[in-house]
N, C-alpha and C. Protein backbone atom coordinates (compact mmCIF):
# COMPACT_ATOMS: atom_id res chain seq x y z
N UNK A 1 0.84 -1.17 0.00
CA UNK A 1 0.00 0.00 0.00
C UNK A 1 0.89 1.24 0.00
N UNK A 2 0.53 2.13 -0.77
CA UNK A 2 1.27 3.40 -1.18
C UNK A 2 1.09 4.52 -0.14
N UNK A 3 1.57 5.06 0.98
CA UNK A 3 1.25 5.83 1.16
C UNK A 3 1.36 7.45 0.37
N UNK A 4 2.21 7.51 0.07
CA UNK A 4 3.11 8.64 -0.81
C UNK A 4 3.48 8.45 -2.34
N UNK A 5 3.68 9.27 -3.34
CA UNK A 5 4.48 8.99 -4.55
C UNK A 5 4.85 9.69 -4.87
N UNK A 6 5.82 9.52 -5.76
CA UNK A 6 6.45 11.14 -6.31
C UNK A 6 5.41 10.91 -7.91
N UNK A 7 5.13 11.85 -8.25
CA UNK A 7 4.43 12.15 -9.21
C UNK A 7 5.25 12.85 -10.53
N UNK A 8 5.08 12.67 -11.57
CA UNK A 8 5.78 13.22 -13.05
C UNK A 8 6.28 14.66 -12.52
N UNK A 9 5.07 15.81 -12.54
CA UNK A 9 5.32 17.13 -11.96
C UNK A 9 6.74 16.84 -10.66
N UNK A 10 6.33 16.57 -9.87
CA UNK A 10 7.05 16.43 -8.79
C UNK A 10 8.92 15.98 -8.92
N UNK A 11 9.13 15.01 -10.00
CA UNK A 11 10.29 14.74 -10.04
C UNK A 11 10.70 16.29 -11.51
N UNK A 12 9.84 15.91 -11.64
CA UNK A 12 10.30 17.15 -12.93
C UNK A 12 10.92 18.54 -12.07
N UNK A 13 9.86 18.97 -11.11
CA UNK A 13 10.46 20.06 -10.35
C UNK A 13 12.09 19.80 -9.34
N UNK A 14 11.90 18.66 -8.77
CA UNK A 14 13.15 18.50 -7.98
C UNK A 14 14.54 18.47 -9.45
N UNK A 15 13.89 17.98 -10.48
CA UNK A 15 15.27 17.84 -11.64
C UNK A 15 15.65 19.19 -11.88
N UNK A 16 14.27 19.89 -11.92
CA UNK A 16 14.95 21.66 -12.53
C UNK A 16 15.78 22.10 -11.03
N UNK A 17 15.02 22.14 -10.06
CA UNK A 17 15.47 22.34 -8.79
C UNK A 17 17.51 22.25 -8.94
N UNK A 18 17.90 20.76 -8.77
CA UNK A 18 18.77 20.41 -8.59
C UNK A 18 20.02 21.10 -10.10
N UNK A 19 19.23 21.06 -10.92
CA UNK A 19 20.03 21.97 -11.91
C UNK A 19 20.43 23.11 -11.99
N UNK A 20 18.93 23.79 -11.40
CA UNK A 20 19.12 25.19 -10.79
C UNK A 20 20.59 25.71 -10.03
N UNK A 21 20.15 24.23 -8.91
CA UNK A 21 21.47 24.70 -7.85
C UNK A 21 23.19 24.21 -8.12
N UNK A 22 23.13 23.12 -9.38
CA UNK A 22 24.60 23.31 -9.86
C UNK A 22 24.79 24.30 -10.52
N UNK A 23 23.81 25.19 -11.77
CA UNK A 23 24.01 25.96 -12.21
C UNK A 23 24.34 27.29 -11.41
N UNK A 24 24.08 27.66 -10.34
CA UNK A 24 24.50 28.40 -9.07
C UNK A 24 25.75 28.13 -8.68
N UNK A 25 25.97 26.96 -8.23
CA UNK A 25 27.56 26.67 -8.09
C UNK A 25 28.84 26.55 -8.50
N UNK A 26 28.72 26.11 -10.06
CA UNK A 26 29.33 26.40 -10.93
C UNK A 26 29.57 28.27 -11.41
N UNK A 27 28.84 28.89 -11.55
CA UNK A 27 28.42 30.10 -11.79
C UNK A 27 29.11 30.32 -10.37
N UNK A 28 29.02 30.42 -9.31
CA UNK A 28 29.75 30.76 -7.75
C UNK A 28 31.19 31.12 -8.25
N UNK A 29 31.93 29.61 -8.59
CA UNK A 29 32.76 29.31 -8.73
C UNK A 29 34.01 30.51 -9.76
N UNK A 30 33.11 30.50 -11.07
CA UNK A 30 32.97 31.14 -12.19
C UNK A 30 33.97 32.65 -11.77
N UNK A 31 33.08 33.11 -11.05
CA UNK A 31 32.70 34.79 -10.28
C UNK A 31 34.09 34.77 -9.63
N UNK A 32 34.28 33.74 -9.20
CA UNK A 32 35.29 34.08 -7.95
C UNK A 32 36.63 33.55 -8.56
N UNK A 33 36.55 32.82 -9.70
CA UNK A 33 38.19 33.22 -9.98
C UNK A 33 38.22 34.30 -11.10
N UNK A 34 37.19 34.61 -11.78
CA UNK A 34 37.13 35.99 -12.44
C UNK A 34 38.08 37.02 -11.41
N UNK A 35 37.06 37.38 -10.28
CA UNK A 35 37.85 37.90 -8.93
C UNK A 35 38.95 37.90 -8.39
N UNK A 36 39.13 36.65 -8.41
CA UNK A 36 40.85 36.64 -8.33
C UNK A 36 41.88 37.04 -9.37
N UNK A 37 41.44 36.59 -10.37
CA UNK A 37 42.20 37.48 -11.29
C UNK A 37 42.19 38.50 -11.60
N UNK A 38 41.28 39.61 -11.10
CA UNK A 38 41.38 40.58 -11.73
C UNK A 38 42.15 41.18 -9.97
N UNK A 39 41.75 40.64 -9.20
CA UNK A 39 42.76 40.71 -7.62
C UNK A 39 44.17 40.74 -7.90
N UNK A 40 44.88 39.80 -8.55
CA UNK A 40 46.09 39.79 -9.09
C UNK A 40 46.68 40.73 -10.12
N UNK A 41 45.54 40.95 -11.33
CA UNK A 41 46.20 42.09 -12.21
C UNK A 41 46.27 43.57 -11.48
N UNK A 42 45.33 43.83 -10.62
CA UNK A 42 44.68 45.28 -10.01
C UNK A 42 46.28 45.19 -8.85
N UNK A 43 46.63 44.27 -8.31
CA UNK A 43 48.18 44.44 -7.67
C UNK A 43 48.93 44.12 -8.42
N UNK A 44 49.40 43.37 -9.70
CA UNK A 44 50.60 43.92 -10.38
C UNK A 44 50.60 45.33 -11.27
N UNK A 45 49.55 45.69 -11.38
CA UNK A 45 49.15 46.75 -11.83
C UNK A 45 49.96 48.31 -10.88
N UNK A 46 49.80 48.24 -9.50
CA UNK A 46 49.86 49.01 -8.42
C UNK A 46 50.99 48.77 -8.40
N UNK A 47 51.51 47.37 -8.47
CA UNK A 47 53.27 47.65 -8.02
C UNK A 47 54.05 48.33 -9.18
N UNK A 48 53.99 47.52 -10.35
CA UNK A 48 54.22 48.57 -11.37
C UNK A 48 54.46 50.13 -11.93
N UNK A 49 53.13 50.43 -11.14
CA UNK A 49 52.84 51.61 -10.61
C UNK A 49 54.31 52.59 -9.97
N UNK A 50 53.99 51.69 -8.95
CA UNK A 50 54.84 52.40 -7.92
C UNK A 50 56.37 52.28 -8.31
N UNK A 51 56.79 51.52 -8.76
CA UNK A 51 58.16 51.33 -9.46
C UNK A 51 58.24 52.46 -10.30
N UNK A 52 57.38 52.69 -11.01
CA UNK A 52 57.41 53.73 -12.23
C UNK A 52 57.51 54.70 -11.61
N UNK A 53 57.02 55.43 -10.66
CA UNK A 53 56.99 56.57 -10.48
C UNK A 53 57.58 56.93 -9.16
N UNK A 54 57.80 56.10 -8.50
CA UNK A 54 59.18 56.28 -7.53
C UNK A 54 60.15 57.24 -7.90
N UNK A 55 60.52 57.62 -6.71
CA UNK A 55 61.43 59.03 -7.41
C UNK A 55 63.01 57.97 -6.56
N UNK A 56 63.77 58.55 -7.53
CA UNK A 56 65.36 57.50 -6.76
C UNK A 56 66.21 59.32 -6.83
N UNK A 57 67.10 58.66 -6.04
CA UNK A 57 67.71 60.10 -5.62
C UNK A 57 68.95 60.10 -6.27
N UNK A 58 69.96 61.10 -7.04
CA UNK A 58 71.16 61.03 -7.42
C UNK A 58 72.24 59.86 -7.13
N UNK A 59 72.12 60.15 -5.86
CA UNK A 59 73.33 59.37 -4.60
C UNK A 59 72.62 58.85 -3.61
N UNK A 60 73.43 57.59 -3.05
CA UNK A 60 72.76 57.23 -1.96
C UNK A 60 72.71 58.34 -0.86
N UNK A 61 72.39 58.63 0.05
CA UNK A 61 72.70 60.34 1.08
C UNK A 61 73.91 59.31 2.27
N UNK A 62 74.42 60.01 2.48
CA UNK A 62 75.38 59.89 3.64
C UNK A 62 75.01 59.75 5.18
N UNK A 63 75.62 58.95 5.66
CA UNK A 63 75.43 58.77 6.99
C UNK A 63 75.93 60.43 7.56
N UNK A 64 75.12 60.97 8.57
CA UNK A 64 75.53 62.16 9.13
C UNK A 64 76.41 61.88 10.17
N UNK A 65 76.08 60.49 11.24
CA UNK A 65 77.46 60.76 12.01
C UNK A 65 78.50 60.22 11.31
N UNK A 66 78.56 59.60 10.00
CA UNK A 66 80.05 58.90 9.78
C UNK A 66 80.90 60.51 8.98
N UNK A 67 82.27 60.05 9.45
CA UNK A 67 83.25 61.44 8.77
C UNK A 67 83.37 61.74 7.85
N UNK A 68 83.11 62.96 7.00
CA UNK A 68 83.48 62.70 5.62
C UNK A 68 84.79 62.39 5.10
N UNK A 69 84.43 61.57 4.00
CA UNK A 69 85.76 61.13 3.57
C UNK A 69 86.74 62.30 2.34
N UNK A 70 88.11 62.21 2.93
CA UNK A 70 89.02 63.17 2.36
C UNK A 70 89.85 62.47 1.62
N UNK A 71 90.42 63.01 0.33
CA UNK A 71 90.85 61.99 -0.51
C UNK A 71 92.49 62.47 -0.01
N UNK A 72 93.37 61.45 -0.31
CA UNK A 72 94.64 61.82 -0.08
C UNK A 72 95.51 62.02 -1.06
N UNK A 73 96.50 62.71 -1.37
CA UNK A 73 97.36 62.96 -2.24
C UNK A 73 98.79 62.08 -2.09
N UNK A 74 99.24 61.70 -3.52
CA UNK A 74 100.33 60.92 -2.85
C UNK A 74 100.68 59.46 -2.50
């Protein structure tokens, strides 16, 4: 004796159902290494950046307490 059945409608909905929700997960998935990559270009991008436009100075600057150095003749 039957108490219950799944019915045509009924499995039909749990099939879209369950497709639904890989198509969600996959798609999750999708998003988030999109994200990461563009995480990675957006910081080599910035370091780049900053290399470029770093200012570098003539000379290294001198220690103030060390003595200056005097050249010798001779």
């Amino acid at each position: 004796m039957n108490v219950s059945r799944i019915t045509g409608h009924g499995l039909t909905a749990m099939a879209l159902s369950v497709a639904l929700l890989w198509s969600c997960l996959v798609g999750e998935r999708l998003i988030l290494q999109h994200a990461n990559e563009q995480e990675a270009r957006a910081l080599r991008e910035i370091q780049h950046l900053r290399l470029r436009f770093q200012s570098r100075p003539a000379s290294s600057p001198r220690d103030p307490f060390q003595p200056a150095v005097r050249p010798k003749l001779g």
